[in-house]
C-alpha atoms as a PDB file:
ATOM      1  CA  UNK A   1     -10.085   4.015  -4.386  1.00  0.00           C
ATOM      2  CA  UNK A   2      -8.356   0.841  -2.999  1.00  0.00           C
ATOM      3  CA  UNK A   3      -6.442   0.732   0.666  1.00  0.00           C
ATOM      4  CA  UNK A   4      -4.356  -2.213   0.796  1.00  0.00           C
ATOM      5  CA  UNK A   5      -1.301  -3.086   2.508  1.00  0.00           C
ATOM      6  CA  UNK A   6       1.735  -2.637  -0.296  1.00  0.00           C
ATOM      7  CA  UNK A   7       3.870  -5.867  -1.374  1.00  0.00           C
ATOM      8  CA  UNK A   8       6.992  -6.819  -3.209  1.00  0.00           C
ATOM      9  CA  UNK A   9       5.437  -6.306  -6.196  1.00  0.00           C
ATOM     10  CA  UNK A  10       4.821  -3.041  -5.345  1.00  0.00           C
ATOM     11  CA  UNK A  11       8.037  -1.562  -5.070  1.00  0.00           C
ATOM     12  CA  UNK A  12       8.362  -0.014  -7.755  1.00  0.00           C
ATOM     13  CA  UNK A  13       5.560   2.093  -7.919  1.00  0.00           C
ATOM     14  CA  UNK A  14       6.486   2.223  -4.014  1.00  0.00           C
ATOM     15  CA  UNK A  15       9.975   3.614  -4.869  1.00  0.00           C
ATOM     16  CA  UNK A  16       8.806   6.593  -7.234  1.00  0.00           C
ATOM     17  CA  UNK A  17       6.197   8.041  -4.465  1.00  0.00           C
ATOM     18  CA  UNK A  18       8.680   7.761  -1.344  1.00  0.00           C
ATOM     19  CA  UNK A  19      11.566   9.503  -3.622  1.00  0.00           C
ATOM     20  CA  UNK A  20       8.560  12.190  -4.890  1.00  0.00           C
ATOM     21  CA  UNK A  21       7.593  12.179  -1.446  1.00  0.00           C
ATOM     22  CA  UNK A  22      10.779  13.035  -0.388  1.00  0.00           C
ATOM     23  CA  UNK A  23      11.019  15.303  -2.712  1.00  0.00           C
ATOM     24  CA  UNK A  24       8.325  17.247  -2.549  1.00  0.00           C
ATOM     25  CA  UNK A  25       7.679  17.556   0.935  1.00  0.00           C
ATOM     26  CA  UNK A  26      11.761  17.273   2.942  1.00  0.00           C
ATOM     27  CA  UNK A  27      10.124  18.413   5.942  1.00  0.00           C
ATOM     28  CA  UNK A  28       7.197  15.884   6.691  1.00  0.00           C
ATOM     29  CA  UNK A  29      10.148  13.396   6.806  1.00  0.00           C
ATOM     30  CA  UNK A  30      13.155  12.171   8.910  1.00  0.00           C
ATOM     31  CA  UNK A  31      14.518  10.412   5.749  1.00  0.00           C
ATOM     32  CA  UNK A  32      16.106  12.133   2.737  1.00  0.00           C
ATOM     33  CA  UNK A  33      15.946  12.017  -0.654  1.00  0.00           C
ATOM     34  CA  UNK A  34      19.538  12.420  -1.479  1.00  0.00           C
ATOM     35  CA  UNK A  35      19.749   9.176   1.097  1.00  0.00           C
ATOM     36  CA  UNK A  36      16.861   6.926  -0.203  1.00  0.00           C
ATOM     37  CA  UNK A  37      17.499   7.770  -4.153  1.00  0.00           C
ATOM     38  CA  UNK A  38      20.790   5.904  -3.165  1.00  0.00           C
ATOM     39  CA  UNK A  39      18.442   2.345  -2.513  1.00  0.00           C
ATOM     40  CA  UNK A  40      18.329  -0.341  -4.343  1.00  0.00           C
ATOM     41  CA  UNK A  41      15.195  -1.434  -5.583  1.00  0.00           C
ATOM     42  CA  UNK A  42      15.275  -4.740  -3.417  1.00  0.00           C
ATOM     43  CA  UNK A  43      16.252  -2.481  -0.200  1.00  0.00           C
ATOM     44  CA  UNK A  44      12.665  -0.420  -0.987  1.00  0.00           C
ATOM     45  CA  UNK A  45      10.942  -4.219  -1.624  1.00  0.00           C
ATOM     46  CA  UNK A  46      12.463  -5.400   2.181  1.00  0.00           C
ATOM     47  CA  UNK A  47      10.578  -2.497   3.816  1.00  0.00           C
ATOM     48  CA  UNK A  48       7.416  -4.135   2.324  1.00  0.00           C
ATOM     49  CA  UNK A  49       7.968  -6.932   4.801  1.00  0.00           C
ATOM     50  CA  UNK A  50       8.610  -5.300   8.135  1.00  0.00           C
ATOM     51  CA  UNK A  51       9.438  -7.724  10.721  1.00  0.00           C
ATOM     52  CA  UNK A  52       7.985 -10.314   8.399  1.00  0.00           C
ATOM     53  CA  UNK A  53       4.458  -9.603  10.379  1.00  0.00           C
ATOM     54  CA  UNK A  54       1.424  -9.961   8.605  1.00  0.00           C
ATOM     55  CA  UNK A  55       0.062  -6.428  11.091  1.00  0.00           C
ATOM     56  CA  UNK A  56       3.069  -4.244   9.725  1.00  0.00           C
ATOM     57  CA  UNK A  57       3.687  -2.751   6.367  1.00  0.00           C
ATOM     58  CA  UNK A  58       2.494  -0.033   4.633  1.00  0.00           C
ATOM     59  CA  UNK A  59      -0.673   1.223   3.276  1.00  0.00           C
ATOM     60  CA  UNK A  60      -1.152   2.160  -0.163  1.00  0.00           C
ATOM     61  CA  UNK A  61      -4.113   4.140  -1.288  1.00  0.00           C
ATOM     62  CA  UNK A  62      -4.982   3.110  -5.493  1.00  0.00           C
ATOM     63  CA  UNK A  63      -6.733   5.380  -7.083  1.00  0.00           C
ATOM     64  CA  UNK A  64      -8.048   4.685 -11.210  1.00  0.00           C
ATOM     65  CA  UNK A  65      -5.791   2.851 -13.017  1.00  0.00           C
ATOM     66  CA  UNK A  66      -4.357   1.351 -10.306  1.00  0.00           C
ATOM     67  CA  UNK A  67      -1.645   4.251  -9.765  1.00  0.00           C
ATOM     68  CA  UNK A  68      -0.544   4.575  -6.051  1.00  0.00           C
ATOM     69  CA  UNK A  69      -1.428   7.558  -4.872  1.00  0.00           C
ATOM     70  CA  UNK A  70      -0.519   7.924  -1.292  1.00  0.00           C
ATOM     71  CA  UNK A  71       0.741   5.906   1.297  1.00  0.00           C
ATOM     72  CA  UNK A  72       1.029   5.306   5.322  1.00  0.00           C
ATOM     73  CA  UNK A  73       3.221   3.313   7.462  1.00  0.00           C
ATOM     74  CA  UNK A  74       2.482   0.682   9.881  1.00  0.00           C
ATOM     75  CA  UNK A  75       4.711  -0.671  12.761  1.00  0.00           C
ATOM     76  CA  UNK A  76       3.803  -2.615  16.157  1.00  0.00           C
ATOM     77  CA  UNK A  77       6.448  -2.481  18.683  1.00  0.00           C
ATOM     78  CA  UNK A  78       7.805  -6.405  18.741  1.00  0.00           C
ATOM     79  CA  UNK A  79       9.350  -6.253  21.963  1.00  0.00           C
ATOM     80  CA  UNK A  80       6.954  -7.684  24.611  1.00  0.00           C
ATOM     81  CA  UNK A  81       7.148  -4.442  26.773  1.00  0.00           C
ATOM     82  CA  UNK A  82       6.242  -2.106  23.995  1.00  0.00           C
ATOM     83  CA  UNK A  83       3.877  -4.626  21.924  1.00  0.00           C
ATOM     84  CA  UNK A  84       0.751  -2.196  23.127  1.00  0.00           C
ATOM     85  CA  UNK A  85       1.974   0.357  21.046  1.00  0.00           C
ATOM     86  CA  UNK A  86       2.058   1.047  17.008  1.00  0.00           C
ATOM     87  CA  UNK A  87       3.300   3.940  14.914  1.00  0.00           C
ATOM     88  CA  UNK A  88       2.063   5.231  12.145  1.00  0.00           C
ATOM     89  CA  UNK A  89       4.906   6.889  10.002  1.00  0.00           C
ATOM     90  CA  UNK A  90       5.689   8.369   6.307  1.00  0.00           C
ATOM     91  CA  UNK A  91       1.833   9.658   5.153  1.00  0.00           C
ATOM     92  CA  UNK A  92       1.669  10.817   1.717  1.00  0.00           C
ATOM     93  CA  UNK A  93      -0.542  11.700  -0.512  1.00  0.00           C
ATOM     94  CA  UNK A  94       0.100  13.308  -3.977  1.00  0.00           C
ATOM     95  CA  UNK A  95      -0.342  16.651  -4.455  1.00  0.00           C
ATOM     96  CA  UNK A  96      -2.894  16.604  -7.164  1.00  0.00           C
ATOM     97  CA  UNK A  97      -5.149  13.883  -4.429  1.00  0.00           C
ATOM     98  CA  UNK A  98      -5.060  15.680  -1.453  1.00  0.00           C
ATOM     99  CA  UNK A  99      -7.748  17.227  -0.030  1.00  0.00           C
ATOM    100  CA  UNK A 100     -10.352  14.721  -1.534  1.00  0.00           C
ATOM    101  CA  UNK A 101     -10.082  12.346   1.269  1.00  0.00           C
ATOM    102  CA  UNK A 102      -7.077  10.027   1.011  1.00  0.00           C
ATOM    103  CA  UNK A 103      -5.376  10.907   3.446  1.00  0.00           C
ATOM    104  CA  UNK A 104      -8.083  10.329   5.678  1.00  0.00           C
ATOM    105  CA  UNK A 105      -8.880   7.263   4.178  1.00  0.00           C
ATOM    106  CA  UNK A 106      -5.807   5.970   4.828  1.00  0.00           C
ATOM    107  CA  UNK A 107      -5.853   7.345   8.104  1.00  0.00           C
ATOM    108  CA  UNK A 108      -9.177   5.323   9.161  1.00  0.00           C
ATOM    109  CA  UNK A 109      -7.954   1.903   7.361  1.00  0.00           C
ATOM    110  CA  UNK A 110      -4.371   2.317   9.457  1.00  0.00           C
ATOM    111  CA  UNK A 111      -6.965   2.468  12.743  1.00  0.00           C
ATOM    112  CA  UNK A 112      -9.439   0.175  11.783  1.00  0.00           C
ATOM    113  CA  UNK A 113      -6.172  -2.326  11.418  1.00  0.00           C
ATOM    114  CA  UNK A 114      -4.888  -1.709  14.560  1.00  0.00           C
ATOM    115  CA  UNK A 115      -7.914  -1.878  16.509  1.00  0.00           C
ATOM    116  CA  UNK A 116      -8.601  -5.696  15.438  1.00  0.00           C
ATOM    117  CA  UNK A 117      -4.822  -6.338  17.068  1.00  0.00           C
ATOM    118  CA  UNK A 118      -4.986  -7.665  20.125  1.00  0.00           C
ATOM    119  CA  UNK A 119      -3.635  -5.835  22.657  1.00  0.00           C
ATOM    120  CA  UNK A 120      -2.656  -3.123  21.184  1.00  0.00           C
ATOM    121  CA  UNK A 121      -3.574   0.330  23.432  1.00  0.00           C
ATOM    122  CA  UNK A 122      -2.004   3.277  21.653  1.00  0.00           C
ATOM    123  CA  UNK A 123      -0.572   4.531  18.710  1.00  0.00           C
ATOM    124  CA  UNK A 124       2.227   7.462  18.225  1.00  0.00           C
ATOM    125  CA  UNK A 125       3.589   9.552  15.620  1.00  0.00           C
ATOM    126  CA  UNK A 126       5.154  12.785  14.965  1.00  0.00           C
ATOM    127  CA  UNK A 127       4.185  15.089  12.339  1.00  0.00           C
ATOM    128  CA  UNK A 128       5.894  18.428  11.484  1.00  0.00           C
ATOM    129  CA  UNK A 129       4.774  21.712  13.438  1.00  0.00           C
ATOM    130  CA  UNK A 130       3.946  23.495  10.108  1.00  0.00           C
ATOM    131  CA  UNK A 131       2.204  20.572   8.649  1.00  0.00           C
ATOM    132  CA  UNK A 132      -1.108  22.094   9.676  1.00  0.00           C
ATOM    133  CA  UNK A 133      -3.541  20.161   7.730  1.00  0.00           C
ATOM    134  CA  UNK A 134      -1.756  16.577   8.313  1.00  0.00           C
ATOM    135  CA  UNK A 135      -2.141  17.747  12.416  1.00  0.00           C
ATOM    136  CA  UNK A 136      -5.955  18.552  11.843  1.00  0.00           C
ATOM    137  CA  UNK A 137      -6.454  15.248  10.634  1.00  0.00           C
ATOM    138  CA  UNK A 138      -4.837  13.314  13.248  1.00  0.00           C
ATOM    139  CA  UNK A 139      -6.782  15.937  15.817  1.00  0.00           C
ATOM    140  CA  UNK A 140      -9.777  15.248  13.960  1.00  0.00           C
ATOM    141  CA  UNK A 141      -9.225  10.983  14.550  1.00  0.00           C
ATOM    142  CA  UNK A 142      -8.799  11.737  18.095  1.00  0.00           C
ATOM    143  CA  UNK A 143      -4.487  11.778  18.414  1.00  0.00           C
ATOM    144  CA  UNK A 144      -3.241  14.302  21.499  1.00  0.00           C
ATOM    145  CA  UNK A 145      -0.014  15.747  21.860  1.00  0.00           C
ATOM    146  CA  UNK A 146       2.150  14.428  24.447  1.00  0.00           C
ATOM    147  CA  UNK A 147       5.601  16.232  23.136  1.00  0.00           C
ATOM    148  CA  UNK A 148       7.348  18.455  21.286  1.00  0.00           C
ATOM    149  CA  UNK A 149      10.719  17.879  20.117  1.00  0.00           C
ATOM    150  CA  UNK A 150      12.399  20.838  19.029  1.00  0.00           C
ATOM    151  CA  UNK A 151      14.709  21.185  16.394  1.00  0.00           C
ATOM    152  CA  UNK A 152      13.984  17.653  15.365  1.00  0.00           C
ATOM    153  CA  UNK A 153      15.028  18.167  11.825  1.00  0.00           C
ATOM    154  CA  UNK A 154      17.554  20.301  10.047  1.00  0.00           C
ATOM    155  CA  UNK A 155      17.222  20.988   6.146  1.00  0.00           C
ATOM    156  CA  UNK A 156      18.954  23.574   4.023  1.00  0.00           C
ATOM    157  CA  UNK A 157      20.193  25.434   7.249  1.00  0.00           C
ATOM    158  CA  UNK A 158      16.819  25.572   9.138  1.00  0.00           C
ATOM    159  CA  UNK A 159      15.533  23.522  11.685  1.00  0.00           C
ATOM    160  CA  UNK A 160      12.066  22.408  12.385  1.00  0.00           C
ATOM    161  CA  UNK A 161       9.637  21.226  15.540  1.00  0.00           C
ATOM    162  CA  UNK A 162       7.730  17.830  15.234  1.00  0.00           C
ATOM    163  CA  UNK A 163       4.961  17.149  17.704  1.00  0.00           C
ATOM    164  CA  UNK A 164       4.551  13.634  19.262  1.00  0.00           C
ATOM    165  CA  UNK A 165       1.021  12.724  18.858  1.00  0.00           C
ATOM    166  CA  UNK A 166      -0.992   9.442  20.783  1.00  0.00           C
ATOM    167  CA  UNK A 167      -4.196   7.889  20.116  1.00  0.00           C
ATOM    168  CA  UNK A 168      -4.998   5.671  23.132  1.00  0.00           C
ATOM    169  CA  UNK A 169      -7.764   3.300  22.805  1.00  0.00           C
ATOM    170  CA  UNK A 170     -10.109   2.492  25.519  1.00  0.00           C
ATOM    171  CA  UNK A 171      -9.706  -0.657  26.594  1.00  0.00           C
ATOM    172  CA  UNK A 172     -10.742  -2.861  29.871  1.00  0.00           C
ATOM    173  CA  UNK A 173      -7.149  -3.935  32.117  1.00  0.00           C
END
């Protein structure tokens, strides 16, 4: 399996799993399909090159072939008070991959990134409350709740709970 950060000539292959993703699993996202199938194909290639940073972007895991098989977001805050922190946003692996370690290995590349960024302390995300086994693998990597928004999405007339999860590095002030 290859981890690499995705790029414009990715997006198509980028396109089809965020639109199965969205698909498949409505509530591990904010986003929705009905939305994002609306795209263009050069509105999925311009989220390839977030903030035109060379740390930001997402993460695609390559399994044989070179099919994309999963995927995980990237973002460092750019505004000088908040450039300590990063999200991670939008994991997902295929159904037919998961629980053979891509996730996870997405998971550890995503941290092993943002540890060689200077100055960066922390990183957040939210996952869904029912998404057990996406929270035991950020518990696992270390990530504590520090919130829980309620009601923090609403599909086909129910609503669901994310939890805000942090992983805070130990650095020296």
């Amino acid at each position: 399996m290859e981890i690499r950060f995705l790029n414009s000539q990715d997006a198509v292959v980028y396109r089809e799993l965020r639109l199965q993703a969205l698909r498949e699993s409505p509530t591990a996202f904010g986003s929705s399909y009905e939305q994002e199938s609306l795209l263009s194909l050069t509105d999925f290639a311009a989220r390839l090159r977030l903030h035109n940073d060379s740390a930001n972007g997402i993460f695609g895991a390559f399994g044989n072939r070179n099919r994309l098989i999963g995927m995980l977001g990237f973002s460092r805050e750019s505004r000088l008070k908040r450039a300590h922190i990063a999200s991670l946003w939008s994991m997902y692996v295929l159904p037919e991959f998961r629980r053979r370690g891509v996730g996870a290995t997405l998971l550890d590349e995503a941290l092993s990134h943002a540890q060689r960024l200077d100055g960066l302390r922390q990183i957040i995300l939210t996952v869904t409350t029912n998404n057990l086994a996406a929270y035991s693998l950020y518990k696992s990597r270390g990530f504590e709740r520090f919130g829980l928004e309620r009601d923090a999405l609403f599909i086909d007339g129910t609503y669901f709970d994310e939890e805000h999860l942090a992983l805070y590095f130990n650095h020296d002030n």
